[in-house]
Protein backbone atom coordinates (compact mmCIF):
# COMPACT_ATOMS: atom_id res chain seq x y z
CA UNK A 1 -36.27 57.50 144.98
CA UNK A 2 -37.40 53.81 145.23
CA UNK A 3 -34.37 51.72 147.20
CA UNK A 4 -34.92 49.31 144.41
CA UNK A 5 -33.91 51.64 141.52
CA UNK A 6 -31.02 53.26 143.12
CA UNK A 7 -27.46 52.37 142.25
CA UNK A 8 -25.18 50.40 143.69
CA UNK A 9 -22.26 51.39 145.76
CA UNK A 10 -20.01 50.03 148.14
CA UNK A 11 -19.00 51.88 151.26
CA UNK A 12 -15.77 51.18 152.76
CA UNK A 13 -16.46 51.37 156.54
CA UNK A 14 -13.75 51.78 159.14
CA UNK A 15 -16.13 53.01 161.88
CA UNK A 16 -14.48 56.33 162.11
CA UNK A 17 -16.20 59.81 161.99
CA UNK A 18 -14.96 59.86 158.35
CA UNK A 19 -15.97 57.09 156.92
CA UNK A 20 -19.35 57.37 158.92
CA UNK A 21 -20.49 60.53 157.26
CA UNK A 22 -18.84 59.12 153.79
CA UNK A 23 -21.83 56.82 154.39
CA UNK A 24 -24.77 59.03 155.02
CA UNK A 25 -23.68 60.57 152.23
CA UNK A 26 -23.64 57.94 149.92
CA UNK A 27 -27.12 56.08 151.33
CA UNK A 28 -29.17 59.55 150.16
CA UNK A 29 -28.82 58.51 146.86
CA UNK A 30 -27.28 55.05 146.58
CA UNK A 31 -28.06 51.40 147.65
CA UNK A 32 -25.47 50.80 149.95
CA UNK A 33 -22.99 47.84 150.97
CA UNK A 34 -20.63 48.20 153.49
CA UNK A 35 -17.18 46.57 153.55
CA UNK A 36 -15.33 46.57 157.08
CA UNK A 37 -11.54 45.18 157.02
CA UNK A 38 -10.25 43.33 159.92
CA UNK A 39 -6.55 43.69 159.21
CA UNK A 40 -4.99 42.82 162.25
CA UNK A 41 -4.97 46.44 163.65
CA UNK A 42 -4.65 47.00 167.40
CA UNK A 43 -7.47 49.28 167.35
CA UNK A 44 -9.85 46.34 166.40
CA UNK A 45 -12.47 47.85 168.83
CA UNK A 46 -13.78 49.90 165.03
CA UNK A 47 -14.60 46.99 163.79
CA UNK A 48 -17.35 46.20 165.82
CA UNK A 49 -18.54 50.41 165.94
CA UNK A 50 -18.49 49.86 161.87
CA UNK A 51 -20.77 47.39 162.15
CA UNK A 52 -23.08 49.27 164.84
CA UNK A 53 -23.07 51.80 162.27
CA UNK A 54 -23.89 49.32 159.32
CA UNK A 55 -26.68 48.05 161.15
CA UNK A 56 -28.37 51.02 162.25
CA UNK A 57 -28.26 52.13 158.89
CA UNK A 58 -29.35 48.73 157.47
CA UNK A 59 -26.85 48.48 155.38
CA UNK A 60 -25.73 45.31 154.02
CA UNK A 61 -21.90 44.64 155.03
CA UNK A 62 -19.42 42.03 155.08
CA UNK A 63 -16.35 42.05 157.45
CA UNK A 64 -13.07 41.05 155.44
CA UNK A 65 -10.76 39.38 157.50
CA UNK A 66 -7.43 40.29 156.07
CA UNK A 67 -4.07 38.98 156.80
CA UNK A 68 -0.77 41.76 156.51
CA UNK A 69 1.90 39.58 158.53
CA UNK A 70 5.07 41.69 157.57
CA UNK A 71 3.76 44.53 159.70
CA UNK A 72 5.93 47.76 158.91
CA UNK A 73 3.16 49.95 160.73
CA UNK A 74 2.46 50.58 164.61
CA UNK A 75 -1.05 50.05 164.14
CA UNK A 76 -0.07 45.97 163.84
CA UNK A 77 2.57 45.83 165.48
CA UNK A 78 2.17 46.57 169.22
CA UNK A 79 5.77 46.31 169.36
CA UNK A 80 5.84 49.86 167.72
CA UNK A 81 5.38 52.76 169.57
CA UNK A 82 2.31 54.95 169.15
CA UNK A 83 2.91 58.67 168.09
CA UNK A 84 1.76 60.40 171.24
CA UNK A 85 0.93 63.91 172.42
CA UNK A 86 2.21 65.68 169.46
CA UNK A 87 1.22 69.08 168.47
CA UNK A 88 -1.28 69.58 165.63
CA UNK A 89 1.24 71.59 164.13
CA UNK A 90 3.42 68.84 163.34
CA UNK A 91 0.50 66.34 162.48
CA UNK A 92 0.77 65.81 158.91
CA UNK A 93 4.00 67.18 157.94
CA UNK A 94 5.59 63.52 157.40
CA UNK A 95 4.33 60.51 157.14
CA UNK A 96 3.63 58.48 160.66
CA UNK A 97 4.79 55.49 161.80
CA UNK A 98 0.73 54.92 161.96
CA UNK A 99 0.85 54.94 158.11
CA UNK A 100 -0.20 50.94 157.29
CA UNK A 101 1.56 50.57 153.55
CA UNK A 102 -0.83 50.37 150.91
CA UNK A 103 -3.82 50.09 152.87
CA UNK A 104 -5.75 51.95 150.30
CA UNK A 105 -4.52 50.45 147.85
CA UNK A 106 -5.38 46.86 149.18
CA UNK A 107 -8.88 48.44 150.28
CA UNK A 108 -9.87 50.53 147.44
CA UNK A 109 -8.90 47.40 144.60
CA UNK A 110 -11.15 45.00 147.15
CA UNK A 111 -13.59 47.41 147.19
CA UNK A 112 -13.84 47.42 143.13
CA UNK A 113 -13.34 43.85 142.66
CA UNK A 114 -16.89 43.37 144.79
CA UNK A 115 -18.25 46.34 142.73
CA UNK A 116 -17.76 44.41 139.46
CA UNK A 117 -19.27 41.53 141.27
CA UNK A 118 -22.43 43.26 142.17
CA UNK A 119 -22.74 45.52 139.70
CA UNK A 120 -21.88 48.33 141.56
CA UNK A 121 -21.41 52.20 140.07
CA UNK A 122 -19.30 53.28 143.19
CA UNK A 123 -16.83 52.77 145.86
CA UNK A 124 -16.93 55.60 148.39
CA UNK A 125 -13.93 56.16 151.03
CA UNK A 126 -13.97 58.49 154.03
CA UNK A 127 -10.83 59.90 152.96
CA UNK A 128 -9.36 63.75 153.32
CA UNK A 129 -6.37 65.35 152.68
CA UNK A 130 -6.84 68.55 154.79
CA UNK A 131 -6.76 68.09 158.39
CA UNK A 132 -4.83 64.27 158.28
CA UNK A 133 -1.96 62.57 159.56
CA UNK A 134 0.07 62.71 156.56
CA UNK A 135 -0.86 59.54 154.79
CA UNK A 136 0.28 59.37 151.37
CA UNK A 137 -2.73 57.55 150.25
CA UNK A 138 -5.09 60.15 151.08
CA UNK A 139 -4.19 62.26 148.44
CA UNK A 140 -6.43 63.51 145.39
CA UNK A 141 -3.48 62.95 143.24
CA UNK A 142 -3.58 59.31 144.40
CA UNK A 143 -7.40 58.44 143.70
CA UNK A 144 -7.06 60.35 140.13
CA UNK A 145 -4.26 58.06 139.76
CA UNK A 146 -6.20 54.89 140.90
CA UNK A 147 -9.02 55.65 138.84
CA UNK A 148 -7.10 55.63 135.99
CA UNK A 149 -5.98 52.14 136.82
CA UNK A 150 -9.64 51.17 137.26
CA UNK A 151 -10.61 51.72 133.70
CA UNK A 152 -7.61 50.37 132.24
CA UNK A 153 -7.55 47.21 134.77
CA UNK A 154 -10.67 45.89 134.97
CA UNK A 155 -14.00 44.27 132.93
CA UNK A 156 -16.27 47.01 134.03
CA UNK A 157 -13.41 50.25 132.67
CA UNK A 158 -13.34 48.12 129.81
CA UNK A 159 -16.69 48.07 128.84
CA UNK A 160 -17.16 51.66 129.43
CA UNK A 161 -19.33 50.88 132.80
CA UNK A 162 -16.87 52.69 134.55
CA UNK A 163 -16.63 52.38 138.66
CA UNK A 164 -16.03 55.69 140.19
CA UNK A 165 -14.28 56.00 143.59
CA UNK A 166 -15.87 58.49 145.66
CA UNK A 167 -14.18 60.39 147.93
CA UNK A 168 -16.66 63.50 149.05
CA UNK A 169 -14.68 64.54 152.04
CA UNK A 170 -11.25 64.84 150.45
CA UNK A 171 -10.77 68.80 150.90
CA UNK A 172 -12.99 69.22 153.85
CA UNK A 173 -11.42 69.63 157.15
CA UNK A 174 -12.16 67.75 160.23
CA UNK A 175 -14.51 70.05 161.75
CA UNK A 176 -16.39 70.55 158.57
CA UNK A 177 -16.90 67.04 158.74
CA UNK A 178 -18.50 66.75 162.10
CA UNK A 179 -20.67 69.88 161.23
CA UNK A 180 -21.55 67.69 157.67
CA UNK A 181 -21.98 64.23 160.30
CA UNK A 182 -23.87 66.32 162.28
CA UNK A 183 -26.33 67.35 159.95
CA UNK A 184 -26.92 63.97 157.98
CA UNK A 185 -27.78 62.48 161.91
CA UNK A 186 -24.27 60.61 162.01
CA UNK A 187 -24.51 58.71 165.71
CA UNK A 188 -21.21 60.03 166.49
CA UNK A 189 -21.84 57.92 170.09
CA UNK A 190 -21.25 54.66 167.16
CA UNK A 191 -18.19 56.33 165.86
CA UNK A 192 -14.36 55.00 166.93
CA UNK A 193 -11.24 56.79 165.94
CA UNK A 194 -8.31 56.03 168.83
CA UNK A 195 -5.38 54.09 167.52
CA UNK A 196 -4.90 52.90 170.80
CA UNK A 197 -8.04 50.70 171.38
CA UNK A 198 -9.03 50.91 174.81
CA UNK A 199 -12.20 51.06 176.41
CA UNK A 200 -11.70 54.58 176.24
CA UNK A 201 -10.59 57.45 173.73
CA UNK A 202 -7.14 57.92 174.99
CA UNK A 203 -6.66 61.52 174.02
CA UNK A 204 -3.02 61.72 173.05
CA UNK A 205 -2.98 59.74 169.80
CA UNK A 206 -2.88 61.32 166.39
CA UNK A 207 -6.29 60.60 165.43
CA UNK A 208 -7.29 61.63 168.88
CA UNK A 209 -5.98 65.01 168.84
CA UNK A 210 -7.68 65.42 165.56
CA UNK A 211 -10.72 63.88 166.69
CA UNK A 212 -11.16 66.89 169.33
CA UNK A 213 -9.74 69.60 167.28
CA UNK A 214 -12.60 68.42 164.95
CA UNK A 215 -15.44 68.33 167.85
CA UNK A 216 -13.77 71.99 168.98
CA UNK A 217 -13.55 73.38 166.37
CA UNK A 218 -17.25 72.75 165.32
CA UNK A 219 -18.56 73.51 168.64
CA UNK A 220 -20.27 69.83 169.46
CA UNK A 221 -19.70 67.99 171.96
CA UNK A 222 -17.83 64.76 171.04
CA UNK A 223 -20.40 61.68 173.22
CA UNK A 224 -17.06 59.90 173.59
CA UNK A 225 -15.67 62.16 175.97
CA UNK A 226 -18.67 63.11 177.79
């Protein structure tokens, strides 16, 4: 398909294996634009693997500097300690004190307002519900429930141009989506997922444990940990 004629969609872009794939999924078919947050999280070393990831793709992107100063979430507040070493077994079962209130929310209705602005169809999110750390705003019944809102809330719904949020990876598991990343030529090498920050993956994190369940479990060898 010509570039030109393809439709719209914004891709929000945390850097993350996730939302990685979520966009070489959505550039097969779509002209994508890539919105990174930088919300203050301690893990700010994504930001700059999102855009890695932006610009090998070419994608157009904007980094949204955002500014959350009540906190309420160890990933701003260093204060706040990190869930460490935990078995997968309990990953997921409550909600984390990683869980950043509304994030979605705030990212998904940022995402749309830019969508009306360009004239984009889509807003795609890296998103899953099977395999994650128990965030409440990863949930299908959530994004049903916010697309709702979108054609009730905004020009676009109104006009029956409806935006849909995307959310391709919601019931695939974390090793499903390295096999998918793997496929599409995801430079998993560009990818960031510790909470932690460091120069290094530190291993015992959340997102780190599910980071190498996912690499284990699909039987490729994560180029973090090399």
């Amino acid at each position: 398909m010509n570039i030109s004629k393809q439709k719209k969609a914004i891709v929000l872009l945390s850097g993350g294996i996730d939302s990685a794939t979520c966009l070489f999924i959505a550039r097969k078919t779509h002209k994508c634009h890539c919105l990174i947050f930088d919300y203050g999280q301690r893990h700010r070393r994504e930001i700059r693997f999102a855009e890695s990831i932006a610009q090998k793709t070419k994608s157009p992107y904007r980094i949204l500097k955002l500014s959350l100063p009540w906190g309420g979430t160890a990933l701003l507040d260093k204060g706040k300690r990190l869930p460490q070493d935990r078995r997968l077994s309990r990953i997921g079962k409550d909600i984390p004190p990683t869980y950043v209130p509304g994030r979605n929310i705030i990212f998904l209705s940022i995402g749309i307002s830019w969508a009306e602005v360009l004239g984009a169809s889509y807003v795609y999110i890296g998103a899953h519900q099977s395999d994650f750390s128990g965030y409440p705003d990863c949930r299908k019944d959530f994004f049903e429930a916010f697309q709702k809102a979108i054609i009730k809330g905004t020009k676009a719904g109104v006009e029956g141009k409806e935006i849909e949020i995307v959310a391709p990876l919601l019931d695939k598991t974390k090793s499903e989506i390295v096999k998918m990343g793997k496929r599409l030529g995801v430079p998993f090498e560009l990818t960031w997922s510790c909470y932690k920050g460091g120069k290094r993956p530190c291993g015992r994190c959340d997102s780190c444990i599910l980071r190498e369940k996912g690499f284990k479990e699909a039987g490729i060898e994560d180029p973090l940990i090399k």
